[in-house]
N, C-alpha and C. Protein backbone atom coordinates (compact mmCIF):
# COMPACT_ATOMS: atom_id res chain seq x y z
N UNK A 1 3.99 6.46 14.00
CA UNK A 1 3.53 6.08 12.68
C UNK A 1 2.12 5.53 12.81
N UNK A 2 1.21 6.08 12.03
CA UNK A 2 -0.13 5.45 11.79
C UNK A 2 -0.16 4.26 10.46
N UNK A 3 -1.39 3.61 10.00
CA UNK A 3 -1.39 2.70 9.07
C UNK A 3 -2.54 3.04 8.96
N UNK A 4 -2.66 3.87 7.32
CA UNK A 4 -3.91 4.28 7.02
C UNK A 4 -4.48 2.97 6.42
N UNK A 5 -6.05 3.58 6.31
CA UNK A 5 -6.38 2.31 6.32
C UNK A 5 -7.79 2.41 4.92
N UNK A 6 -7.28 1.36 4.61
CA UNK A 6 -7.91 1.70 2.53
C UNK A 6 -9.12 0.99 2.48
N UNK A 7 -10.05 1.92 2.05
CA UNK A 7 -11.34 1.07 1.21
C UNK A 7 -11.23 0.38 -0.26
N UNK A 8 -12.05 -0.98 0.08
CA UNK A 8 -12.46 -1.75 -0.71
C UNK A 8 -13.39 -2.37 -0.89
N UNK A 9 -13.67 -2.84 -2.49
CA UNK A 9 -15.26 -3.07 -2.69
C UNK A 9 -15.02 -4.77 -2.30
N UNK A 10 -13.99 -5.18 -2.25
CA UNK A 10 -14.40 -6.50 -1.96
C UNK A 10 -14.79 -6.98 -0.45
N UNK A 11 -15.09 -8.75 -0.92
CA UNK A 11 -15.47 -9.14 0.78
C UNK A 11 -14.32 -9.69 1.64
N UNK A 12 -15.13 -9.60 2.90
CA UNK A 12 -13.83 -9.16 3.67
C UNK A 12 -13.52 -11.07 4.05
N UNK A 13 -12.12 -11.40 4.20
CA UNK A 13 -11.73 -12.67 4.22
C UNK A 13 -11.08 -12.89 5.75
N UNK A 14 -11.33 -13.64 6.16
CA UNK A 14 -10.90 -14.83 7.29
C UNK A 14 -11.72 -13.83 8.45
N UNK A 15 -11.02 -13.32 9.33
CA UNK A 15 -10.31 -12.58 10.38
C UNK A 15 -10.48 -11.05 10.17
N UNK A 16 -10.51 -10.69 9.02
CA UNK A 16 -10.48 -8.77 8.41
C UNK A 16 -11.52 -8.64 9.70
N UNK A 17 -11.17 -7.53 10.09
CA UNK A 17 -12.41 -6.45 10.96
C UNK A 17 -12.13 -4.94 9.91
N UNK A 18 -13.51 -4.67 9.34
CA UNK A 18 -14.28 -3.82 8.88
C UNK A 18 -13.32 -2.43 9.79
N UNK A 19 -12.65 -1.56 9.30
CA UNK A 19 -12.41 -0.05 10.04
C UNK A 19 -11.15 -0.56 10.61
N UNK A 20 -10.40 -1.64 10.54
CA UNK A 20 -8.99 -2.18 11.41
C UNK A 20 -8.31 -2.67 9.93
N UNK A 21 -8.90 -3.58 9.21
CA UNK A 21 -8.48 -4.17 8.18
C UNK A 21 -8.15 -3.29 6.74
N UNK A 22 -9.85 -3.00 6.42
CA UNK A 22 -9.92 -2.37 5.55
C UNK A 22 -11.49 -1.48 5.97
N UNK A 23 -11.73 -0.41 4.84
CA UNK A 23 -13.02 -0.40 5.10
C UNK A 23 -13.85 -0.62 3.97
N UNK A 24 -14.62 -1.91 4.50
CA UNK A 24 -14.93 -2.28 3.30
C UNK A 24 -16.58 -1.65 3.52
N UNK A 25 -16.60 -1.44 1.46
CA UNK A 25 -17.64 -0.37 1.31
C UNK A 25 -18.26 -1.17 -0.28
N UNK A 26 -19.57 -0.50 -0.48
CA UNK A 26 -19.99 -1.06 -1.66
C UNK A 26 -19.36 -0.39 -3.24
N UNK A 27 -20.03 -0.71 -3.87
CA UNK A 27 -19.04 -0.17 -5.50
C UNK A 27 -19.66 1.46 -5.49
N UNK A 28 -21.04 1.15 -4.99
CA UNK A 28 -21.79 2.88 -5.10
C UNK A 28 -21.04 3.59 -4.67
N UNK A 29 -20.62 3.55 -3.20
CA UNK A 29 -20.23 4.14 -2.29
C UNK A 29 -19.06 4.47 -2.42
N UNK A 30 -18.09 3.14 -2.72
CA UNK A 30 -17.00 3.91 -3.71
C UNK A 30 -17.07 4.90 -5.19
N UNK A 31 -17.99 4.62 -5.94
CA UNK A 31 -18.15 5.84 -6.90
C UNK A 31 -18.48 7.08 -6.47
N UNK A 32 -19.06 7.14 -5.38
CA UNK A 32 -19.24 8.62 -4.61
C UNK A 32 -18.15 8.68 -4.11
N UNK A 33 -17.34 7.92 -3.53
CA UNK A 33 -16.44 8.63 -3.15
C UNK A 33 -15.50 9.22 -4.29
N UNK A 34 -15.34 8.74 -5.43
CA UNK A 34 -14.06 8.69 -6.27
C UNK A 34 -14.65 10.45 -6.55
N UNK A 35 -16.07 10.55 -6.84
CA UNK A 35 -16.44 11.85 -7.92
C UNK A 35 -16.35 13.20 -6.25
N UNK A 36 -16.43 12.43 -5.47
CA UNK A 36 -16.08 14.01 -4.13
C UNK A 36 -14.55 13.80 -4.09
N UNK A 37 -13.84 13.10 -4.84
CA UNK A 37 -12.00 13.35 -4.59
C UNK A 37 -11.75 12.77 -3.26
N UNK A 38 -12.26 12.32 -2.49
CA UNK A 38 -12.02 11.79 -1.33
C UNK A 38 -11.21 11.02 -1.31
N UNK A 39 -10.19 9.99 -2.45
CA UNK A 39 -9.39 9.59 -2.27
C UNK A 39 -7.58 9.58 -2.81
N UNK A 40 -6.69 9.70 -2.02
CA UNK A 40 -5.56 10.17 -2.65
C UNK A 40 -5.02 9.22 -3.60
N UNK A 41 -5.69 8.23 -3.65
CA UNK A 41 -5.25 7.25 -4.61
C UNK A 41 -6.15 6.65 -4.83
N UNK A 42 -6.91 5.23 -6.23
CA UNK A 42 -7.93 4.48 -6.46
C UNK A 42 -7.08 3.34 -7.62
N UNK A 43 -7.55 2.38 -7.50
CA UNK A 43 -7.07 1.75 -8.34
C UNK A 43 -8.10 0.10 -8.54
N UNK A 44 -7.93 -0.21 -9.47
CA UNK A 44 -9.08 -1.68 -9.94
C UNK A 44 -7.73 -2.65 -9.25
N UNK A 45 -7.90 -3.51 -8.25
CA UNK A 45 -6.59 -4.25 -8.08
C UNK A 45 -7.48 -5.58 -7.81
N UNK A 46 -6.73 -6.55 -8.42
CA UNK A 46 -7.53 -8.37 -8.41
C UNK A 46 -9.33 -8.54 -8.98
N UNK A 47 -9.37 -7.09 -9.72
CA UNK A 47 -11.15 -7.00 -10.45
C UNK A 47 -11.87 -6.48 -8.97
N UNK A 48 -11.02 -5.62 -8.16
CA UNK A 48 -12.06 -5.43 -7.12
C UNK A 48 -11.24 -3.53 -6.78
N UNK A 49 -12.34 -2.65 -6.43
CA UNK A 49 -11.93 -1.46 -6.06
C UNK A 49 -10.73 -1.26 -5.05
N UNK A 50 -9.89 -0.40 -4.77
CA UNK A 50 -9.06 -0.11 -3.49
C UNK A 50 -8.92 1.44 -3.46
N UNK A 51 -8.93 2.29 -2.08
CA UNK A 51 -8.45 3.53 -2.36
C UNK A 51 -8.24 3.46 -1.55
N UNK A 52 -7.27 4.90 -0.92
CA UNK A 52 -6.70 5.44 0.64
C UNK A 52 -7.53 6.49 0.59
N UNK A 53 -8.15 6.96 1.69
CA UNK A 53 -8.54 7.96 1.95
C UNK A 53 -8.13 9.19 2.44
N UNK A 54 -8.07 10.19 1.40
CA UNK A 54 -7.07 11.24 1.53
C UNK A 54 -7.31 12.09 2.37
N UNK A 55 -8.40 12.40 3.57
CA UNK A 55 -8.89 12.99 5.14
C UNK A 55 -7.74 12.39 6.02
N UNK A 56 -8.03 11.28 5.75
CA UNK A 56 -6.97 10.67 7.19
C UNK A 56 -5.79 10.81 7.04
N UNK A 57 -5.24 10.40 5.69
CA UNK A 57 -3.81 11.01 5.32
C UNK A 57 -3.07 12.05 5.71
N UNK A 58 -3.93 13.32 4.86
CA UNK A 58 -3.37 14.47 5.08
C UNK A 58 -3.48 15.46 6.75
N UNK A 59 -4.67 14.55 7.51
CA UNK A 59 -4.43 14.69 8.73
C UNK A 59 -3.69 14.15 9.78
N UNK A 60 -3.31 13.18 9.38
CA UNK A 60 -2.12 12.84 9.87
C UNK A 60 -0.44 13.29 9.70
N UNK A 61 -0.83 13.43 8.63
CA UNK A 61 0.64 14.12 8.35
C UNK A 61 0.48 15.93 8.52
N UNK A 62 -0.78 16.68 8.98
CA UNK A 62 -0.23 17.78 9.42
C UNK A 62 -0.35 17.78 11.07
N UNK A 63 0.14 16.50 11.50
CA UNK A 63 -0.26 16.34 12.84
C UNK A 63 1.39 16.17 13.19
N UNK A 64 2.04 15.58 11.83
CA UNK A 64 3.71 15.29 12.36
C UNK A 64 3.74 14.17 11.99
N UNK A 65 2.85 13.22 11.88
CA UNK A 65 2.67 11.59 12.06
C UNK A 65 3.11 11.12 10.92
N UNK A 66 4.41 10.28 10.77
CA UNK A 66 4.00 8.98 9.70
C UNK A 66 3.36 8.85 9.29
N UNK A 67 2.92 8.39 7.86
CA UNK A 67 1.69 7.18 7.69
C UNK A 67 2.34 6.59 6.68
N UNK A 68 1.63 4.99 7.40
CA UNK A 68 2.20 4.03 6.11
C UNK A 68 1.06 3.34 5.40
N UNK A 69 1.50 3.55 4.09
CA UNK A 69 0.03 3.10 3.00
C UNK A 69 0.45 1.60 2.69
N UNK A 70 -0.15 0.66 2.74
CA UNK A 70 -0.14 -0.72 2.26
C UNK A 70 -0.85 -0.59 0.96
N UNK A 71 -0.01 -0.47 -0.42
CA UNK A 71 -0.78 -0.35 -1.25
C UNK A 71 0.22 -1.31 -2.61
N UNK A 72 -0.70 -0.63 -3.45
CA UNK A 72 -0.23 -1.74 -4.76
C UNK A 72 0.99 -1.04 -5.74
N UNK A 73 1.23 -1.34 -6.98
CA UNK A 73 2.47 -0.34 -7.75
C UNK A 73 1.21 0.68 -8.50
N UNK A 74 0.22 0.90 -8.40
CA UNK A 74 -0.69 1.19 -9.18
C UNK A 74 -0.74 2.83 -8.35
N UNK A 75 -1.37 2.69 -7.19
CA UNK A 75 -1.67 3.53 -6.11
C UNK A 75 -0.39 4.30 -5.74
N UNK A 76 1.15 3.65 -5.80
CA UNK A 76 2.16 4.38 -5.36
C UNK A 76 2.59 4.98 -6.47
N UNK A 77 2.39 4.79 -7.60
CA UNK A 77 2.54 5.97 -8.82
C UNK A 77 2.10 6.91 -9.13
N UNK A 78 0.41 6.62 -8.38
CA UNK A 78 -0.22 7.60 -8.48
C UNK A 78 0.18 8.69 -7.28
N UNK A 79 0.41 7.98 -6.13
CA UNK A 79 1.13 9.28 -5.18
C UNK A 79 2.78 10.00 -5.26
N UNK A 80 3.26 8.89 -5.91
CA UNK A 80 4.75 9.68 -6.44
C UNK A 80 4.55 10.50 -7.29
N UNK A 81 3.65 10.49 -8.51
CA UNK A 81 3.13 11.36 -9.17
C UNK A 81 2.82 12.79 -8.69
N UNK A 82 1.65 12.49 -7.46
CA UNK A 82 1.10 13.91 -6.87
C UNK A 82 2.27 14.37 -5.91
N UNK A 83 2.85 13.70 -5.34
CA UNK A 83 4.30 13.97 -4.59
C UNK A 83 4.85 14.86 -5.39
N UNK A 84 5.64 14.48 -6.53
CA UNK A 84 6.63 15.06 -7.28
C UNK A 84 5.89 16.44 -8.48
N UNK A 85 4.52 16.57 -8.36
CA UNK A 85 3.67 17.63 -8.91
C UNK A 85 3.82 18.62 -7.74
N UNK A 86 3.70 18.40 -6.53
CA UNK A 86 3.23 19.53 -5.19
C UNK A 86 4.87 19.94 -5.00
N UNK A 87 4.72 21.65 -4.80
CA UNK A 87 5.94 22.07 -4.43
C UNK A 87 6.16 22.52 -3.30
N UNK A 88 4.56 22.71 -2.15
CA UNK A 88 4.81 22.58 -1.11
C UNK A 88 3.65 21.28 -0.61
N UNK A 89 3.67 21.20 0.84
CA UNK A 89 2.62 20.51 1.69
C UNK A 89 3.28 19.24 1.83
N UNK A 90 2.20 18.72 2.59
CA UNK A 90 2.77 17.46 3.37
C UNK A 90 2.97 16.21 2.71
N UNK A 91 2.31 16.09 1.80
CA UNK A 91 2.95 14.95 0.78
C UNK A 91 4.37 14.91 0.11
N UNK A 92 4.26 16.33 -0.44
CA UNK A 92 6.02 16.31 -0.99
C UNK A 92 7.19 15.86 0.02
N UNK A 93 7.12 16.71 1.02
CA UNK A 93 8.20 16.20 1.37
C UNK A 93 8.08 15.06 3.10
N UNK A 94 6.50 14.48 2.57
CA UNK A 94 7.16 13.15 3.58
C UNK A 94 7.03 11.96 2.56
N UNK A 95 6.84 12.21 1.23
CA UNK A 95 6.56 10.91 0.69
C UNK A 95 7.96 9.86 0.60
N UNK A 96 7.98 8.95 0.88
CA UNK A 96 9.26 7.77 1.03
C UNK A 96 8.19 6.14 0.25
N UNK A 97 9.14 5.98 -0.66
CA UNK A 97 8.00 4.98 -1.09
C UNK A 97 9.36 3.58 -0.88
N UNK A 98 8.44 2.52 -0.60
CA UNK A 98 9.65 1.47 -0.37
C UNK A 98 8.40 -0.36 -0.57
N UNK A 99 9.09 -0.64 -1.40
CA UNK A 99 9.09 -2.24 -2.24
C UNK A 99 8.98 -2.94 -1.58
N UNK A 100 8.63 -3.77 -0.82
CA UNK A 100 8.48 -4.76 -0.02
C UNK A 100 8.08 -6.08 -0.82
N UNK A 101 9.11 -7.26 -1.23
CA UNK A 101 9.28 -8.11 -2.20
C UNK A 101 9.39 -9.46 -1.68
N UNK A 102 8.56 -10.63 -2.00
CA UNK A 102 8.63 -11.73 -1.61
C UNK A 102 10.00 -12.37 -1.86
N UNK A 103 10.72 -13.19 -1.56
CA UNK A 103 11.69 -13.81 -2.04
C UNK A 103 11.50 -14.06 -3.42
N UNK A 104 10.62 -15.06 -3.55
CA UNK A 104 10.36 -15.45 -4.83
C UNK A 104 8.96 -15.86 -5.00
N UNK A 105 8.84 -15.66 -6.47
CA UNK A 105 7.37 -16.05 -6.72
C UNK A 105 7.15 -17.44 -5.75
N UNK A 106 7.74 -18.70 -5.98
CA UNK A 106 7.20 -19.95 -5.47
C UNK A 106 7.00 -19.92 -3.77
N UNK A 107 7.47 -18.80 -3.08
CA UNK A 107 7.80 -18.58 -1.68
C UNK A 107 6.09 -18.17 -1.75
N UNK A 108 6.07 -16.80 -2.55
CA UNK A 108 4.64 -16.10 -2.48
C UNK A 108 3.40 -17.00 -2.61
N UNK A 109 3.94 -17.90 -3.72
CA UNK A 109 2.86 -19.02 -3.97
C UNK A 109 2.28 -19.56 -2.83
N UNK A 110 3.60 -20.43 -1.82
CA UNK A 110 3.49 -20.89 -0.62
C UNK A 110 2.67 -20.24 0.08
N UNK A 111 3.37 -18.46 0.45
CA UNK A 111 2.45 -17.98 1.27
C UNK A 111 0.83 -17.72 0.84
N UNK A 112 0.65 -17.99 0.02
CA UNK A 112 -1.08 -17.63 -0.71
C UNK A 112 -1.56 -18.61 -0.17
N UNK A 113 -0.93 -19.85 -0.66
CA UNK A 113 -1.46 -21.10 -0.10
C UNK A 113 -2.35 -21.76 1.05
N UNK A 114 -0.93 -21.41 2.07
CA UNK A 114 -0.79 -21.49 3.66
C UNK A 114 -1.85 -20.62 3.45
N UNK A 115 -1.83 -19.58 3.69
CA UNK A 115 -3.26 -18.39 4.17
C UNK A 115 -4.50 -18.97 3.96
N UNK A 116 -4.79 -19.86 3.15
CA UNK A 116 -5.66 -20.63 2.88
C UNK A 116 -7.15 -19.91 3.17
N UNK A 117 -7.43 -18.87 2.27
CA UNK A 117 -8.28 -17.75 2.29
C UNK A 117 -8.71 -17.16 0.68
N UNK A 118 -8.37 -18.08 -0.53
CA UNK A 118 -8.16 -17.78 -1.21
C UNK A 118 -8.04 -19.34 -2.17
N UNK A 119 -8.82 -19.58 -3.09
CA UNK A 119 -9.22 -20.26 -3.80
C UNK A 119 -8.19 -20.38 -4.90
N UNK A 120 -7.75 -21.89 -5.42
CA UNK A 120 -6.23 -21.61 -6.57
C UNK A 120 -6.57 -20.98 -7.92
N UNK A 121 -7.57 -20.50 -8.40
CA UNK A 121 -7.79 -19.97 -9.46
C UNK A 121 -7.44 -17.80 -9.18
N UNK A 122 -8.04 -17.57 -7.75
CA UNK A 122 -7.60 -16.46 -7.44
C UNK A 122 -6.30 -16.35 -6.90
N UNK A 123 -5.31 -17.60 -6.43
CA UNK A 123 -4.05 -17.23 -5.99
C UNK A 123 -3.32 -17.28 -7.78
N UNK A 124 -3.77 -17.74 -8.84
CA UNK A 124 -2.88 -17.88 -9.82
C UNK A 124 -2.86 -16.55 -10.52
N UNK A 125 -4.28 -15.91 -10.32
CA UNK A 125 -4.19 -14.28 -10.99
C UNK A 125 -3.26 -13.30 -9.74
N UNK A 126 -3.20 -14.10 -8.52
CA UNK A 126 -2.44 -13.08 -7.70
C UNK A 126 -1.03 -13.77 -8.12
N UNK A 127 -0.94 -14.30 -8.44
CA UNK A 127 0.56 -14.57 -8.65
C UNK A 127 1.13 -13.88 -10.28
N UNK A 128 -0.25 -13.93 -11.06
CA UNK A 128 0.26 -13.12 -12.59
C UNK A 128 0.57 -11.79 -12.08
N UNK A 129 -0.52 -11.17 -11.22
CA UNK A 129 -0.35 -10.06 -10.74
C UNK A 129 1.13 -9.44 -10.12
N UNK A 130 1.44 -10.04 -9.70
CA UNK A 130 2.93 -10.11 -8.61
C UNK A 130 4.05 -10.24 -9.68
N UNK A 131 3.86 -10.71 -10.94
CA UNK A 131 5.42 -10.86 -11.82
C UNK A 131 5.07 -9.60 -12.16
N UNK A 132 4.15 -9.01 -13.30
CA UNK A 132 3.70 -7.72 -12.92
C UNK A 132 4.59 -6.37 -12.43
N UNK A 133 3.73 -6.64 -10.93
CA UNK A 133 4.35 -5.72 -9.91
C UNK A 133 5.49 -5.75 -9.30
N UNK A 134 6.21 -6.44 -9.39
CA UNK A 134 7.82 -6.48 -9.23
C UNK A 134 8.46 -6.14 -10.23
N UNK A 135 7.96 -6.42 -11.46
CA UNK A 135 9.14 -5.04 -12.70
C UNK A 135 9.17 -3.88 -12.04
N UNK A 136 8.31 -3.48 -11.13
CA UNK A 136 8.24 -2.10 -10.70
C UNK A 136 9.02 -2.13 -9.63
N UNK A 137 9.45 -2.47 -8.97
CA UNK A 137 10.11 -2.62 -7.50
C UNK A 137 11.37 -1.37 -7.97
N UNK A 138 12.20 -1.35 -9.22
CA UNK A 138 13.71 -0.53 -9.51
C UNK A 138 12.83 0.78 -9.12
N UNK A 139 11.56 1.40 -9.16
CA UNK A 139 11.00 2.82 -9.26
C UNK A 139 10.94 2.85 -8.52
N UNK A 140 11.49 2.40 -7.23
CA UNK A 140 11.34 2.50 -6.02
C UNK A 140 12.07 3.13 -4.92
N UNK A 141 11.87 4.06 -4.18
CA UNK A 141 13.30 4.67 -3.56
C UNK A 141 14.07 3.45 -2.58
N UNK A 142 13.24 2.38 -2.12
CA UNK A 142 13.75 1.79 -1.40
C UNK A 142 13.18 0.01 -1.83
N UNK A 143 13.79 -1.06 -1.68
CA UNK A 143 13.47 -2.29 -1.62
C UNK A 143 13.71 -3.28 -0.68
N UNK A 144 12.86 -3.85 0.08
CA UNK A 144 13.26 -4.61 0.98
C UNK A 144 12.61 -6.28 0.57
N UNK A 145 13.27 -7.39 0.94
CA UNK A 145 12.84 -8.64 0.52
C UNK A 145 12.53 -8.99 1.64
N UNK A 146 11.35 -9.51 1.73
CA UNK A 146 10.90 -9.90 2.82
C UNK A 146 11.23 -11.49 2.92
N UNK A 147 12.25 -12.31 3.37
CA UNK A 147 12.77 -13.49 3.31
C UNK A 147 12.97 -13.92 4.75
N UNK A 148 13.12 -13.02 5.64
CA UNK A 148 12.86 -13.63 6.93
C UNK A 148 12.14 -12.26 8.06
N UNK A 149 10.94 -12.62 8.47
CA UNK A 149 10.61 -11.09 9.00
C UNK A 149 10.93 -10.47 9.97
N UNK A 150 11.56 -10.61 10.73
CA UNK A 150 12.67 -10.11 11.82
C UNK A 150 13.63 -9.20 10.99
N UNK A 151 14.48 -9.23 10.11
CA UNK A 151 15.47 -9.06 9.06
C UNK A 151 15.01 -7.73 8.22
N UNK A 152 13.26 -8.25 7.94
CA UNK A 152 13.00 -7.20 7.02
C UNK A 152 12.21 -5.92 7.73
N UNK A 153 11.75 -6.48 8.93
CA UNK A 153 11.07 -5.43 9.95
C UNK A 153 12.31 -4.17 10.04
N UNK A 154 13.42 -5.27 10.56
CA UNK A 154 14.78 -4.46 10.93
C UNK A 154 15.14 -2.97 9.77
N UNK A 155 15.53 -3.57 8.34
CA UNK A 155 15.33 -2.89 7.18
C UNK A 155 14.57 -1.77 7.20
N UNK A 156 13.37 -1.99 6.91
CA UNK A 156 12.08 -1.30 7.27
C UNK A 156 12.52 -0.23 8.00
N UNK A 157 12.70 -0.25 9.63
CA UNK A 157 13.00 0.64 10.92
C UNK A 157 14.27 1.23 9.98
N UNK A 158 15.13 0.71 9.42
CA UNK A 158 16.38 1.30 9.67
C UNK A 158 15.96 2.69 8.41
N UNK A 159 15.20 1.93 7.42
CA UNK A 159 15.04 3.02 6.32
C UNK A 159 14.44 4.18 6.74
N UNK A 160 13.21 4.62 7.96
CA UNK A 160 12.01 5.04 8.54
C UNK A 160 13.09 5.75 9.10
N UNK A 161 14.25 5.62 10.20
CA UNK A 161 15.19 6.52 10.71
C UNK A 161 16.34 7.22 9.77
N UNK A 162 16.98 7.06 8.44
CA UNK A 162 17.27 6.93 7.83
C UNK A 162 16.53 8.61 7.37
N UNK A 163 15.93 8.14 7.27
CA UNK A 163 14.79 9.24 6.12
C UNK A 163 14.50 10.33 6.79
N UNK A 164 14.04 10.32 8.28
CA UNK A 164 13.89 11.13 9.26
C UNK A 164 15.07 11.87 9.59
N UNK A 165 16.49 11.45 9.32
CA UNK A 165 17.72 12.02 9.58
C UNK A 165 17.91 12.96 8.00
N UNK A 166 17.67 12.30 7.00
CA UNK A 166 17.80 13.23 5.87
C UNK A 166 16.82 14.21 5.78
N UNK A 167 15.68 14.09 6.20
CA UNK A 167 14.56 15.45 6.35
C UNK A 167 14.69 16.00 6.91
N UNK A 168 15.53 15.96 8.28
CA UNK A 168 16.02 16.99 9.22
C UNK A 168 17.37 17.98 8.97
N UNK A 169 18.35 17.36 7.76
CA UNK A 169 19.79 17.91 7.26
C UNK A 169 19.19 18.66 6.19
């Protein structure tokens, strides 16, 4: 499994390394990219750009490879969308989309907190954001709560083999 890896117009916080983290790019540079299609997904998320870049994607997956997108409910609609449009190629049938859900808002709160990378006026729009994006979690083929991460890693693996056994029957 690879972990593609998404451009954004924002700045990069704590620890991010540029091409590991994200790749962070300017707003131009993202508008060129959006008008060459270069990305399989785009979305405005926290007032700041995000996309996956659909080169690395689709080369990875005609390589055999996994890939897992860290993305928002915005971006995975838009690829369940192009998923469930394509009647052949490599998106249709490796797309597996799966929820990954804080316990609870006040847990998430905590964790915004702790990270301490993030100012309380931007953790309170990430937290409007998050009631939000969890109505969406039921559109999901899969949901996992992330409440202890050993537990949910486990989940995770078990769904990833799981899926690989039904694509092969």
């Amino acid at each position: 499994m690879v972990r593609s890896v998404s451009c954004t117009t924002r700045a990069r916080r704590g620890r991010e390394v540029d091409g590991r983290d994200y790749h962070f790019i300017s707003e131009e540079e993202f508008a060129a990219r959006v008008k060459r299609h270069a990305f399989l997904e785009h979305a405005v998320v926290h007032g700041r750009y995000y996309g996956t870049p659909r080169k690395e994607v689709e080369t990875a997956l005609k390589a055999g490879k996994d890939v897992l997108l860290a993305i928002d409910v915005q971006g995975a609609s838009e690829i369940r969308k192009q998923a469930e449009a394509s009647r052949t190629g490599p998106l249709r049938k490796a797309f597996v989309d799966i929820f990954v859900l804080p316990p609870s808002i006040k847990v998430l709160e905590r964790r915004l907190i702790g990270r301490d990378e993030d100012n309380m006026d931007e953790i309170r729009r990430r937290l409007v954001v998050a009631r939000k994006e969890m109505k969406a979690a039921p559109e999901y083929m899969h949901r996992v709560v992330n409440d202890d991460l050993d537990k949910a890693f486990n989940e995770l693996k078990s769904i990833i083999v799981a899926e690989h056994s039904r694509a092969c029957s």
